[in-house]
Protein backbone atom coordinates (compact mmCIF):
# COMPACT_ATOMS: atom_id res chain seq x y z
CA UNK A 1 -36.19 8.83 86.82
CA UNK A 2 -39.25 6.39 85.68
CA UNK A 3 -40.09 2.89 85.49
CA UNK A 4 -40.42 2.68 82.44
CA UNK A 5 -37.61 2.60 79.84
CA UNK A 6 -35.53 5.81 78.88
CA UNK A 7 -36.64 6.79 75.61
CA UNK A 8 -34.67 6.22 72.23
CA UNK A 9 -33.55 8.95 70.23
CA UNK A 10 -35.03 8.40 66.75
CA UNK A 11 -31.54 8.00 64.97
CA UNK A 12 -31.00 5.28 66.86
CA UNK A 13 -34.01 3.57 67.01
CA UNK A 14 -33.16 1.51 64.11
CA UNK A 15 -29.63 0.03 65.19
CA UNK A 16 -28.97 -2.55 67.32
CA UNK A 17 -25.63 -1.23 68.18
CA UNK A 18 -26.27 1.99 68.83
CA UNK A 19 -22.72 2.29 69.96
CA UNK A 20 -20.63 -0.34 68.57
CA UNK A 21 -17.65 -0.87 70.56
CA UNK A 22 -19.65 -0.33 74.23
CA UNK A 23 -22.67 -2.93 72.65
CA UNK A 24 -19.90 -5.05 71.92
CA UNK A 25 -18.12 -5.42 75.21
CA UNK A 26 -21.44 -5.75 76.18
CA UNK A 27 -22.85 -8.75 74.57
CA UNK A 28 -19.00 -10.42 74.60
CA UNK A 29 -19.05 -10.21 78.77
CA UNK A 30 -22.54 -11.67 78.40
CA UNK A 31 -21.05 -14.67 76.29
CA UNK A 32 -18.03 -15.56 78.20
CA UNK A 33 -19.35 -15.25 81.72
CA UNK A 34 -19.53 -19.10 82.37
CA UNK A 35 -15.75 -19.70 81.05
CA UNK A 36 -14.41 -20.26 84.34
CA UNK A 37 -11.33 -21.89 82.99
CA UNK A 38 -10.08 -18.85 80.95
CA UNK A 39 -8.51 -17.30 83.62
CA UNK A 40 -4.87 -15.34 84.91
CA UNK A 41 -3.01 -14.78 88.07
CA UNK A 42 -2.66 -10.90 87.61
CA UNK A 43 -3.33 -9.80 91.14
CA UNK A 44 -5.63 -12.45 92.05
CA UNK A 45 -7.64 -15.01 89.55
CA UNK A 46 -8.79 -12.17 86.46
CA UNK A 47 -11.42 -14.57 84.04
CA UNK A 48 -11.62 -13.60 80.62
CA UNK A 49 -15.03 -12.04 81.70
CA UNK A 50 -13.54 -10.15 84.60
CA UNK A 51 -11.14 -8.26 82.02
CA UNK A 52 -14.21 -7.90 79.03
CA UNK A 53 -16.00 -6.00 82.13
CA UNK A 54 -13.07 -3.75 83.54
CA UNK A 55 -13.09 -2.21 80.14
CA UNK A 56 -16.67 -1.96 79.85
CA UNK A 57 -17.60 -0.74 82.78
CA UNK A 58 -14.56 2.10 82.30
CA UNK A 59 -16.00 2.95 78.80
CA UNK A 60 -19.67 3.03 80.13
CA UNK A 61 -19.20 5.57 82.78
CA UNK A 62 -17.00 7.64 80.86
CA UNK A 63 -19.31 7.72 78.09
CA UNK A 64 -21.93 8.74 80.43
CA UNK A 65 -19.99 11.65 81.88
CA UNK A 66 -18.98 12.37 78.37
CA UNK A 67 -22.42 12.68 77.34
CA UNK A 68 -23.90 14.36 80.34
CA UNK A 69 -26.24 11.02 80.90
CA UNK A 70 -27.45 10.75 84.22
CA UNK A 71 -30.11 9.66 83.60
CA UNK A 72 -31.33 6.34 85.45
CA UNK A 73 -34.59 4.18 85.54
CA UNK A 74 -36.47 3.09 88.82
CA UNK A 75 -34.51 -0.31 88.83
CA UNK A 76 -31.24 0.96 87.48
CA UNK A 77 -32.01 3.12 90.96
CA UNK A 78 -33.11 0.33 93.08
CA UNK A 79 -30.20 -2.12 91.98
CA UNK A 80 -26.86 0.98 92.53
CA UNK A 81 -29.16 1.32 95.45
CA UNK A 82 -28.57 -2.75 96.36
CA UNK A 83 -24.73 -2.54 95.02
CA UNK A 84 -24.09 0.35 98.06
CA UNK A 85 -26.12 -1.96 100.50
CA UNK A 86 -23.95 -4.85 99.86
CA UNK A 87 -20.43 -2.76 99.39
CA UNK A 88 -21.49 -1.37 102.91
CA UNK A 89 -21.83 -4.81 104.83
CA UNK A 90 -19.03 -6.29 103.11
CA UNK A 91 -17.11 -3.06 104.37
CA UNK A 92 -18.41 -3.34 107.73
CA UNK A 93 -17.13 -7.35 108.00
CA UNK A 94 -13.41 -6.13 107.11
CA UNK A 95 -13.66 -5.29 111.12
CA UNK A 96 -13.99 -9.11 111.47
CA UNK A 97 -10.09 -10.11 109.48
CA UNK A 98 -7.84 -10.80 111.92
CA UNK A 99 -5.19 -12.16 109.80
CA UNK A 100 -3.14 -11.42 106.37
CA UNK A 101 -4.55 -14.61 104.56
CA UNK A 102 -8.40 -13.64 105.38
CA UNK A 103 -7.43 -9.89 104.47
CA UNK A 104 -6.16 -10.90 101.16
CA UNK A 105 -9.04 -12.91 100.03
CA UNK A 106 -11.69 -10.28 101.73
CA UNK A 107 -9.80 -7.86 99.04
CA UNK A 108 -10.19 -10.56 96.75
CA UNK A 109 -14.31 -10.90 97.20
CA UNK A 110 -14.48 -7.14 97.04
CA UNK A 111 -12.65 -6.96 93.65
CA UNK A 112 -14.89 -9.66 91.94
CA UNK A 113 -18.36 -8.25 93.66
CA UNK A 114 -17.32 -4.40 92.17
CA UNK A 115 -16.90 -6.02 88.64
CA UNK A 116 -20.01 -8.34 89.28
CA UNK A 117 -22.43 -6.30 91.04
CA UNK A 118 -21.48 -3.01 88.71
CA UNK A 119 -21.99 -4.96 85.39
CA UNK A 120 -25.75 -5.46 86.87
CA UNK A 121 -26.12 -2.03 87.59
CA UNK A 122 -24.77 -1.22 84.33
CA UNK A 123 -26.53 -3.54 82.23
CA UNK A 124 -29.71 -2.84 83.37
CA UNK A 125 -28.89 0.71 82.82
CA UNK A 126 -27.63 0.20 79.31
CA UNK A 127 -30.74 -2.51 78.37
CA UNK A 128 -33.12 0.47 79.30
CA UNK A 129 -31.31 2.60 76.73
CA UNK A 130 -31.11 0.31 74.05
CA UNK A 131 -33.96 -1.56 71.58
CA UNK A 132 -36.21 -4.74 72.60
CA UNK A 133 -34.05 -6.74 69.42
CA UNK A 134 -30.65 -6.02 71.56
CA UNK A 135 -32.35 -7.25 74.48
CA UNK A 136 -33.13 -10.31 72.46
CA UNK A 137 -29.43 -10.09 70.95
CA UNK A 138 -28.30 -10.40 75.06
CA UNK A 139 -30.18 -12.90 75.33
CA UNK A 140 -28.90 -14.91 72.75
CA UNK A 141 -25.22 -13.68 73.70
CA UNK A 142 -25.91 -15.26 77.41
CA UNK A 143 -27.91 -18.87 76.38
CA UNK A 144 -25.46 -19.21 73.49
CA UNK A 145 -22.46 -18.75 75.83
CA UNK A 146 -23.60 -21.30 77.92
CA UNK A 147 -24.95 -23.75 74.80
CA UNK A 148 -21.18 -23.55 73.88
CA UNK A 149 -19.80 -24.16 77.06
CA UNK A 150 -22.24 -27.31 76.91
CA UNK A 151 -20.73 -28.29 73.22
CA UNK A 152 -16.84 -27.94 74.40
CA UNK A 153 -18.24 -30.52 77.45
CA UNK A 154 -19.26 -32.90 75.16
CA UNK A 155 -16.65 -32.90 72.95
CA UNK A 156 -14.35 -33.10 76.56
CA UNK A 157 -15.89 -36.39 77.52
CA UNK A 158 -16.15 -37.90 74.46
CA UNK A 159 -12.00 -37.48 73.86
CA UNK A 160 -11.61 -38.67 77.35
CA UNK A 161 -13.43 -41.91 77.11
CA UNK A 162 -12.70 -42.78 73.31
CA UNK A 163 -8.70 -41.38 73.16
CA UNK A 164 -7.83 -40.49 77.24
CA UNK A 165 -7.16 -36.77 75.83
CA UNK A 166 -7.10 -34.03 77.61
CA UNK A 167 -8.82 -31.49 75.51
CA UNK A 168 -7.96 -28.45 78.02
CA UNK A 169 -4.39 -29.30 77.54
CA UNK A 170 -4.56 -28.56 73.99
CA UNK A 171 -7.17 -25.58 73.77
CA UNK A 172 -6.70 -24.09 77.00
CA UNK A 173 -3.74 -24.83 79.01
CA UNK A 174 -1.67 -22.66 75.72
CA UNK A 175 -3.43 -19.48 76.55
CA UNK A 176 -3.61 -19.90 80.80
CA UNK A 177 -0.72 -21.97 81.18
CA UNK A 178 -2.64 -23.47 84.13
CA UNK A 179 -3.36 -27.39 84.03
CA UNK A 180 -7.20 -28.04 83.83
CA UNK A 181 -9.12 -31.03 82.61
CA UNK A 182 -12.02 -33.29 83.06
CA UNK A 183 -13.54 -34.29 86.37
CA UNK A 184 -12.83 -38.38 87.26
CA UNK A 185 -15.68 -39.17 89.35
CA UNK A 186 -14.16 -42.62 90.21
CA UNK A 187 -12.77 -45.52 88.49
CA UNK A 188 -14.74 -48.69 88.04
CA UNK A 189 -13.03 -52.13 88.61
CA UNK A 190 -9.56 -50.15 89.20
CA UNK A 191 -9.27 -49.79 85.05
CA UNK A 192 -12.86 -47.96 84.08
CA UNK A 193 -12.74 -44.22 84.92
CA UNK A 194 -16.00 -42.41 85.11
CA UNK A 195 -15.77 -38.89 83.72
CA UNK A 196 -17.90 -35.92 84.59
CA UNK A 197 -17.72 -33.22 82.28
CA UNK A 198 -17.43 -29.56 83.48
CA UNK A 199 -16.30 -27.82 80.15
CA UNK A 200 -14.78 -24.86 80.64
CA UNK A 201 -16.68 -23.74 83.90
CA UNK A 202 -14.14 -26.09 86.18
CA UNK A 203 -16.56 -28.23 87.72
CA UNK A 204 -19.37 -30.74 86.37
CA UNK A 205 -21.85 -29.48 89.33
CA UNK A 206 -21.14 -25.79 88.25
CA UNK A 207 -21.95 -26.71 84.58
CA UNK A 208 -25.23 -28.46 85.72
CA UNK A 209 -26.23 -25.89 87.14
CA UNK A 210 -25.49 -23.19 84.89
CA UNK A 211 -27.25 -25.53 82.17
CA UNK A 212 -30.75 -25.10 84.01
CA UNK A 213 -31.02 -21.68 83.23
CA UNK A 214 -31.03 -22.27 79.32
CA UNK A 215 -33.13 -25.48 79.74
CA UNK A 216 -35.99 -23.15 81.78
CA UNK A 217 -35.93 -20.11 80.06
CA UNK A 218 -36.17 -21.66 76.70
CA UNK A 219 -38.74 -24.18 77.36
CA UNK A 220 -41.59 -22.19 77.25
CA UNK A 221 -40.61 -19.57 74.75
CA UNK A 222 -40.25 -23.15 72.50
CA UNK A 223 -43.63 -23.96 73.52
CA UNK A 224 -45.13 -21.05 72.58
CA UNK A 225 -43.59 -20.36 69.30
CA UNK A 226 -46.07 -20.69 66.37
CA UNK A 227 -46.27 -23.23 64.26
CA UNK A 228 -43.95 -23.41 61.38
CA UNK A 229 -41.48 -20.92 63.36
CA UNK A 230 -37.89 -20.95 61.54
CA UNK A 231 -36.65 -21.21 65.10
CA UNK A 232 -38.96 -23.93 66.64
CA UNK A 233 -37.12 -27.22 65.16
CA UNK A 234 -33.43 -25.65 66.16
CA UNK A 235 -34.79 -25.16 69.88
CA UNK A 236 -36.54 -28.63 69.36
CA UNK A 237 -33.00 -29.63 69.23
CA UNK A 238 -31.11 -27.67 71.64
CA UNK A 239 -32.92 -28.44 74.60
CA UNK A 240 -32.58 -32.06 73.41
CA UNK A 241 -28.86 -31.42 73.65
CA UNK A 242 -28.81 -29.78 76.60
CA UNK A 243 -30.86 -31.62 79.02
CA UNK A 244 -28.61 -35.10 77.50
CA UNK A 245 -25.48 -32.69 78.59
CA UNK A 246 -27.54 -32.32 81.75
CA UNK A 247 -27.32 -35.98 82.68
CA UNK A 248 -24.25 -36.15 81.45
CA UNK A 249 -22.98 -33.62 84.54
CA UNK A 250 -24.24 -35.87 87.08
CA UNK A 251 -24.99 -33.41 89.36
CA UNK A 252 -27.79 -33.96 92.02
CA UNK A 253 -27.76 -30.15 92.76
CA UNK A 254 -28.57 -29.62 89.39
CA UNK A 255 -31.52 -32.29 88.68
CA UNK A 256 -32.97 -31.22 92.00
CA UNK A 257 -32.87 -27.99 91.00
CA UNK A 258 -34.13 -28.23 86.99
CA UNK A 259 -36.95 -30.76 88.67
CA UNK A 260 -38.06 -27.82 91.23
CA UNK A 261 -38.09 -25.41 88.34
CA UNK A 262 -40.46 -28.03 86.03
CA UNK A 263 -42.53 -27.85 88.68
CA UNK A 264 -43.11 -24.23 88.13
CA UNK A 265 -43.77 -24.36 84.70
CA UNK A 266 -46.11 -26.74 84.93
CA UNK A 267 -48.43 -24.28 86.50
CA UNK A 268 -49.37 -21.92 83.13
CA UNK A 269 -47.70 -25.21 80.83
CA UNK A 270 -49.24 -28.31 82.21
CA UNK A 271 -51.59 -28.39 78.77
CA UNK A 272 -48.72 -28.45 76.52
CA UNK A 273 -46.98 -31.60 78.43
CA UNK A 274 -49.45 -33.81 76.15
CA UNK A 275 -48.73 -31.90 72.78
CA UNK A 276 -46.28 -33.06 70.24
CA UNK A 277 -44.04 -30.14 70.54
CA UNK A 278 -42.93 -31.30 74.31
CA UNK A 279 -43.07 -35.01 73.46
CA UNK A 280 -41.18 -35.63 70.44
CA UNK A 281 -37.84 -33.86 71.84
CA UNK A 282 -38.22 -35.34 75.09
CA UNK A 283 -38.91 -39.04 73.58
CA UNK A 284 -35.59 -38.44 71.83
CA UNK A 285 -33.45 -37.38 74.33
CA UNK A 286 -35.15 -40.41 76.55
CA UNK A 287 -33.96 -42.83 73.11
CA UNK A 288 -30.46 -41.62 73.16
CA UNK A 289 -30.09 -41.55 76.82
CA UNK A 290 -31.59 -44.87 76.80
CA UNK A 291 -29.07 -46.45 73.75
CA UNK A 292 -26.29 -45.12 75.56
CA UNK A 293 -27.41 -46.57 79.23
CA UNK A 294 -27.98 -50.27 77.61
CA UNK A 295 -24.53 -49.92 75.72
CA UNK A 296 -23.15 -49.93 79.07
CA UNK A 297 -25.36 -51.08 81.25
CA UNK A 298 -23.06 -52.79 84.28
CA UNK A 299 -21.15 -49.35 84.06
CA UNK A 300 -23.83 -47.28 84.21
CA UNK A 301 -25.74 -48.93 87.09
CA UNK A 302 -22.76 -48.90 89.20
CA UNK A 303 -22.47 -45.07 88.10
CA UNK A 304 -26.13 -44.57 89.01
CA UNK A 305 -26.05 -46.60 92.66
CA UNK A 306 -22.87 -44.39 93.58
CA UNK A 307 -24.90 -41.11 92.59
CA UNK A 308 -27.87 -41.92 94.51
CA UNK A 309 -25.87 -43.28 98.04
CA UNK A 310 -27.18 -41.18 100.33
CA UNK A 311 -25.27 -43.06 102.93
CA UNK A 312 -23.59 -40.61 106.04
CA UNK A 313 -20.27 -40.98 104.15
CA UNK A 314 -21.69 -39.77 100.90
CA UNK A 315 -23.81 -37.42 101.85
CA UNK A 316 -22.17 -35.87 104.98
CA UNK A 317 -20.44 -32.84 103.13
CA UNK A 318 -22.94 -31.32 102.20
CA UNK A 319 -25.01 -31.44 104.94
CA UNK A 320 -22.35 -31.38 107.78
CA UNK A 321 -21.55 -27.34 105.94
CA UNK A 322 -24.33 -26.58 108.18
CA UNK A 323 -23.11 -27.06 111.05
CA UNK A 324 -20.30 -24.10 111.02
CA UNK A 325 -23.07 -21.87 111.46
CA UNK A 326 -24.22 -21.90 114.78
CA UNK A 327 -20.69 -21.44 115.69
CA UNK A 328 -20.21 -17.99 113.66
CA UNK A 329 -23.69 -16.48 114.49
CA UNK A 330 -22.54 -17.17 118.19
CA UNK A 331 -19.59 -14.94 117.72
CA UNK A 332 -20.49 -12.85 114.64
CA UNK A 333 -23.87 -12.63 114.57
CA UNK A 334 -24.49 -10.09 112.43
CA UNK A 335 -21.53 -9.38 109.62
CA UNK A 336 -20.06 -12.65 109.79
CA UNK A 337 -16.35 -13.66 109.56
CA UNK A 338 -15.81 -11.57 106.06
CA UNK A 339 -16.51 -11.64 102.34
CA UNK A 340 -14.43 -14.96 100.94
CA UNK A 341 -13.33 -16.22 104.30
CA UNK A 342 -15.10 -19.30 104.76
CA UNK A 343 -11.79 -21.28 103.47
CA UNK A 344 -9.82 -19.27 105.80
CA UNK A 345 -11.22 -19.89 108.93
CA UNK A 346 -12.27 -23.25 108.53
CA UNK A 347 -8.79 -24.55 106.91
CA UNK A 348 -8.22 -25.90 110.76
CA UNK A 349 -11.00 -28.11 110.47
CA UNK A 350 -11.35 -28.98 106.22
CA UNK A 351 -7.67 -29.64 105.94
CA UNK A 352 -7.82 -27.69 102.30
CA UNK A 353 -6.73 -23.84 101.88
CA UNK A 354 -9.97 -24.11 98.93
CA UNK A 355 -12.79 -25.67 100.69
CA UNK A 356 -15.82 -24.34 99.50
CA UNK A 357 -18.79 -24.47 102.08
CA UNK A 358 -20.63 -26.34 99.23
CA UNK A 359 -24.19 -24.02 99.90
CA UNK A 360 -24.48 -20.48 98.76
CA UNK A 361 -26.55 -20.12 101.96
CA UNK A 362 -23.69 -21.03 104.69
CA UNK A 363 -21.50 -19.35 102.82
CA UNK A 364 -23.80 -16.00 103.21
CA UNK A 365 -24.49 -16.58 106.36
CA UNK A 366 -20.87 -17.65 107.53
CA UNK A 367 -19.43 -14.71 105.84
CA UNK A 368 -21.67 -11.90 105.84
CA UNK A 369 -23.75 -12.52 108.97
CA UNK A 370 -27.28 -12.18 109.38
CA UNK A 371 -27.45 -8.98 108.30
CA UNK A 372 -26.33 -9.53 104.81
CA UNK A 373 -28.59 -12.58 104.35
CA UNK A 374 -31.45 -10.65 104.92
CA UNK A 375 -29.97 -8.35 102.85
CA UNK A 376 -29.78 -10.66 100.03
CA UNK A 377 -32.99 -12.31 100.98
CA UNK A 378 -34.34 -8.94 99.94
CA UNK A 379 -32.26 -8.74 96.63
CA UNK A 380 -34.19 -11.98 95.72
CA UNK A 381 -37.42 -11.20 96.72
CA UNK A 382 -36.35 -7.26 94.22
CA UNK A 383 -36.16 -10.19 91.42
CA UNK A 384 -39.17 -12.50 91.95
CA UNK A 385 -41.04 -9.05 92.36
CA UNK A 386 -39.67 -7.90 88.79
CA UNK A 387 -40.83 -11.13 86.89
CA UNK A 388 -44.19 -10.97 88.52
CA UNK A 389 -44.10 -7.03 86.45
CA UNK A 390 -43.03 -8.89 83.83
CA UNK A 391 -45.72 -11.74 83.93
CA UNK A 392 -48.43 -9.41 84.71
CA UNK A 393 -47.44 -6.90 81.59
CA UNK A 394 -47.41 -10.20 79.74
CA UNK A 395 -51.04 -10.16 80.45
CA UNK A 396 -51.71 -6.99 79.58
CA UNK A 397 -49.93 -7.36 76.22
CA UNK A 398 -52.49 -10.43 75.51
CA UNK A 399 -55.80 -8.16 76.70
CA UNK A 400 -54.73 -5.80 74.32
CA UNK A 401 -53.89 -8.42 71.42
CA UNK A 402 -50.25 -7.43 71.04
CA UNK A 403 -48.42 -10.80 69.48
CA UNK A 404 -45.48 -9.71 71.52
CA UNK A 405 -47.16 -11.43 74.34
CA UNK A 406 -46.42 -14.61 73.41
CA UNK A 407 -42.79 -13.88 73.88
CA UNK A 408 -42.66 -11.54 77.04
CA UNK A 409 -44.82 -13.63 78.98
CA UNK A 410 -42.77 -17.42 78.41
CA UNK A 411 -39.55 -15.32 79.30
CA UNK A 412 -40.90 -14.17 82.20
CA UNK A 413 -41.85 -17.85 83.16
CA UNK A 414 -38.94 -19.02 82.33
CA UNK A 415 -37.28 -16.43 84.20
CA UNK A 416 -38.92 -16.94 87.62
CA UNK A 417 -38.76 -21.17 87.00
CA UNK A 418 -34.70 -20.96 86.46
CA UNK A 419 -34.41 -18.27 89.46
CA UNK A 420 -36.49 -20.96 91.66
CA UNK A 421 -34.16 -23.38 90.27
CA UNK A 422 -30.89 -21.62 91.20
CA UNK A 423 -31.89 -20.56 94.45
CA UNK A 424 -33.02 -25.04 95.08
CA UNK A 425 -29.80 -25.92 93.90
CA UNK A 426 -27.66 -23.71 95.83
CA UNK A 427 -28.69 -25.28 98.25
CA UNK A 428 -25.92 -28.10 98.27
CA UNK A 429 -23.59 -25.63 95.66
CA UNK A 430 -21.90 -22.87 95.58
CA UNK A 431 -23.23 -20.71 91.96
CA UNK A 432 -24.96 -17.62 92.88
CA UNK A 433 -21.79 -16.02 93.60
CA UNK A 434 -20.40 -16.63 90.08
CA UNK A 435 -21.13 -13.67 87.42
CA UNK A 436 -23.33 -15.64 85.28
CA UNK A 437 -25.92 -15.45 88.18
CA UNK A 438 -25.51 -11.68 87.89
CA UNK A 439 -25.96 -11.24 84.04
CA UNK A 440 -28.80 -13.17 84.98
CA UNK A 441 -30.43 -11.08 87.72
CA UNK A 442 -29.57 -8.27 85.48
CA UNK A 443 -31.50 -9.97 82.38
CA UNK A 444 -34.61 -10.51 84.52
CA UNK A 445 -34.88 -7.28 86.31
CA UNK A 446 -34.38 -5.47 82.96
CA UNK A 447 -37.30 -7.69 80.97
CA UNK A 448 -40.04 -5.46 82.34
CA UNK A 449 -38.04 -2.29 81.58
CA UNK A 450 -37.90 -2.79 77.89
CA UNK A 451 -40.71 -4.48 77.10
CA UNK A 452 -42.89 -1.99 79.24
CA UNK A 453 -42.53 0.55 76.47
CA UNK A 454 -45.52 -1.28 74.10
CA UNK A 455 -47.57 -1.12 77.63
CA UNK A 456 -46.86 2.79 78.22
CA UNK A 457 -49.44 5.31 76.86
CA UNK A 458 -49.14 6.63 73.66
């Protein structure tokens, strides 16, 4: 094993897809992952995604045993190593079911964190084997998925407020034959409905979310992109887009969130906040927003006062989520009540078979104890500690003059802002336990991997 990343063979060096089909599963998983709403009932909820992986993940290892690869780098190592941490506690907390409904949706969890938690094990693995331009062609795959997603939301609300159309009902319900659509907020005056769009991830404060990751991990590879870059006006424009789509979400998780992660850029970036380049997009987005706000203004303020209540009524879900904690760590301290149980047990109390605990953190802690949120603690920390390699090889690619610095090191920026972002947000949301946090993880660990070839000695 090594750190660094498994070297090419020379045939292959100049292909992108060095095996077609496998690259291709690949970098389709990577574009769908966020498509929340393409999903089947085929022993429990299967996403598009979900089946793209199955297949890959099949053809992966049997191409590896096929091959005689065993071959693995540190962090492909280090992350199987956290995949048999997790599969162990989750194991461990099937001694905590005590009913049918809590067994099926513990089997449930376990089926979606295989498929998850192996594509990250895999991908890393696969990144290490393949060229920096795939890892740039994943990249794309993933912030283009999610650019889409942000497109089909627009296009969503703008049917529903000009026409009252569902677009899901004509573009999605045909394939899924399950009835979707946009997210009604409210209704003002009994006759003006206030839509939320989520696209096609299900719900508007999922889609915020998801939408900081392209809006961070873009930002500064914009900033940095020389002048007269074929791909500096189009990202001009597609942050534009997506931080209006942003607003357009109006998810507090997901502000408070993006606004955390700012805050992190602005410690290598704060020179560039003055520059045309950060300006000029951000004084359009603040025009549009702005035409669109006095259009409506009476509907919008109303909008805006409901938003920001923060009034017990308003904000007592998501704080009052906390409170089922003492009770489990007083009775299972350590492994919790079980992988996807949190609806289970607390139907008595919610009312709802499907109440989410609306914070990734009670939901670890409720359901996996104290012993898997240190676990995962530890997971995060893996990360953080793999973007500072990638920050500080970043720097070393600038001593040494290589231009491929000024791409490596934004990334890895933007990396460690969106994960700071994710982890803020999840605090009153429930995202880290979707895949696209996984692709993700596996995205950032892998950076250092396959850009640490240009560091290694020659």
């Amino acid at each position: 094993m090594t750190s660094h990343a498994l070297p090419l063979r020379a045939t292959a060096r100049d292909r992108v897809l060095v095996q077609p089909v496998l690259d291709g599963l690949f970098l389709a998983t990577i574009f769908t992952v966020t498509y929340h709403k393409l999903q089947w009932e085929l022993a429990g909820a299967l996403t598009l995604s979900d089946v793209l992986t199955s297949v890959f993940l099949v053809l992966f290892v049997w191409l590896r045993f096929e091959q005689d690869d065993s071959r693995m780098t540190r962090t492909s190592a280090v992350a199987l190593a956290f995949f048999v941490a997790f599969a162990l506690v989750y194991l461990t907390g099937f001694y905590s079911l005590d009913t049918g409904q809590a067994l099926a949706q513990w089997a449930k969890g376990m089926v979606k964190f295989v498929l998850h938690f192996g594509f990250l094990v895999a991908a890393v693995a696969l990144l290490a084997r393949r060229s920096q331009r795939f890892y740039w062609y994943a990249l794309a795959a993933f912030m283009a998925g999610i650019t889409l997603n942000a497109v089909y939301g627009v296009v969503q609300l703008a049917l529903a407020e000009l026409t009252g159309t569902n677009l899901d009902e004509i573009l999605i319900e045909p394939i899924t034959s399950r009835q979707t659509g946009i997210n009604v907020f409210g209704a003002i005056g009994g006759t003006q409905e206030v839509f939320r769009p989520n696209a096609l991830t299900g719900d508007p404060n999922h889609l915020g979310i998801e939408l900081v990751v392209p809006l961070l991990v873009l930002t500064p590879l914009y900033l940095r992109l020389e002048r007269g870059h074929r791909l500096r006006v189009p990202l001009a424009v597609l942050l534009g887009f997506l931080l209006i789509v942003e607003l357009a979400t109006l998810s507090r998780s997901a502000l408070l969130g993006l606004g955390v992660g700012a805050l992190v850029l602005l410690l290598p970036y704060r020179r560039h906040l003055a520059r045309p380049a950060f300006l000029v997009p951000l004084g359009a987005v603040a025009v549009v927003v702005g035409a669109i706000v006095i259009a409506r203004l009476d509907f919008f303020l109303t909008v805006f006062r409901a938003r920001t209540n923060t009034s017990r009524g308003a904000a007592s879900p998501h704080f009052e989520v906390y409170g089922f904690v003492p009770d489990v760590l007083s009775t299972n301290p350590f492994f919790g009540l079980g992988l996807n149980n949190f609806a289970v047990y607390y139907e008595h109390v919610t009312g709802r078979e499907d109440f989410g605990p609306h914070s990734f953190y009670v939901a670890t802690l409720v359901e996996t104890g104290l012993v898997g949120t240190a676990l995962f603690a530890l997971f995060a920390v893996w990360v953080f500690r793999r973007l500072g390699a990638a920050r500080r090889l970043g720097r070393a690619l600038a001593a040494a003059g290589a231009p491929l610095a000024r791409r490596v090191r934004p990334l890895a920026w933007g990396m460690t802002a969106a994960l700071v972002a994710t982890l803020v947000a999840n605090l009153f949301y429930l995202t880290m336990t979707f895949y696209y946090f996984f692709v993700f993880a596996a995205l950032a660990v892998a950076l250092p991997v396959v850009f640490g070839r240009r560091a290694e000695p020659r």
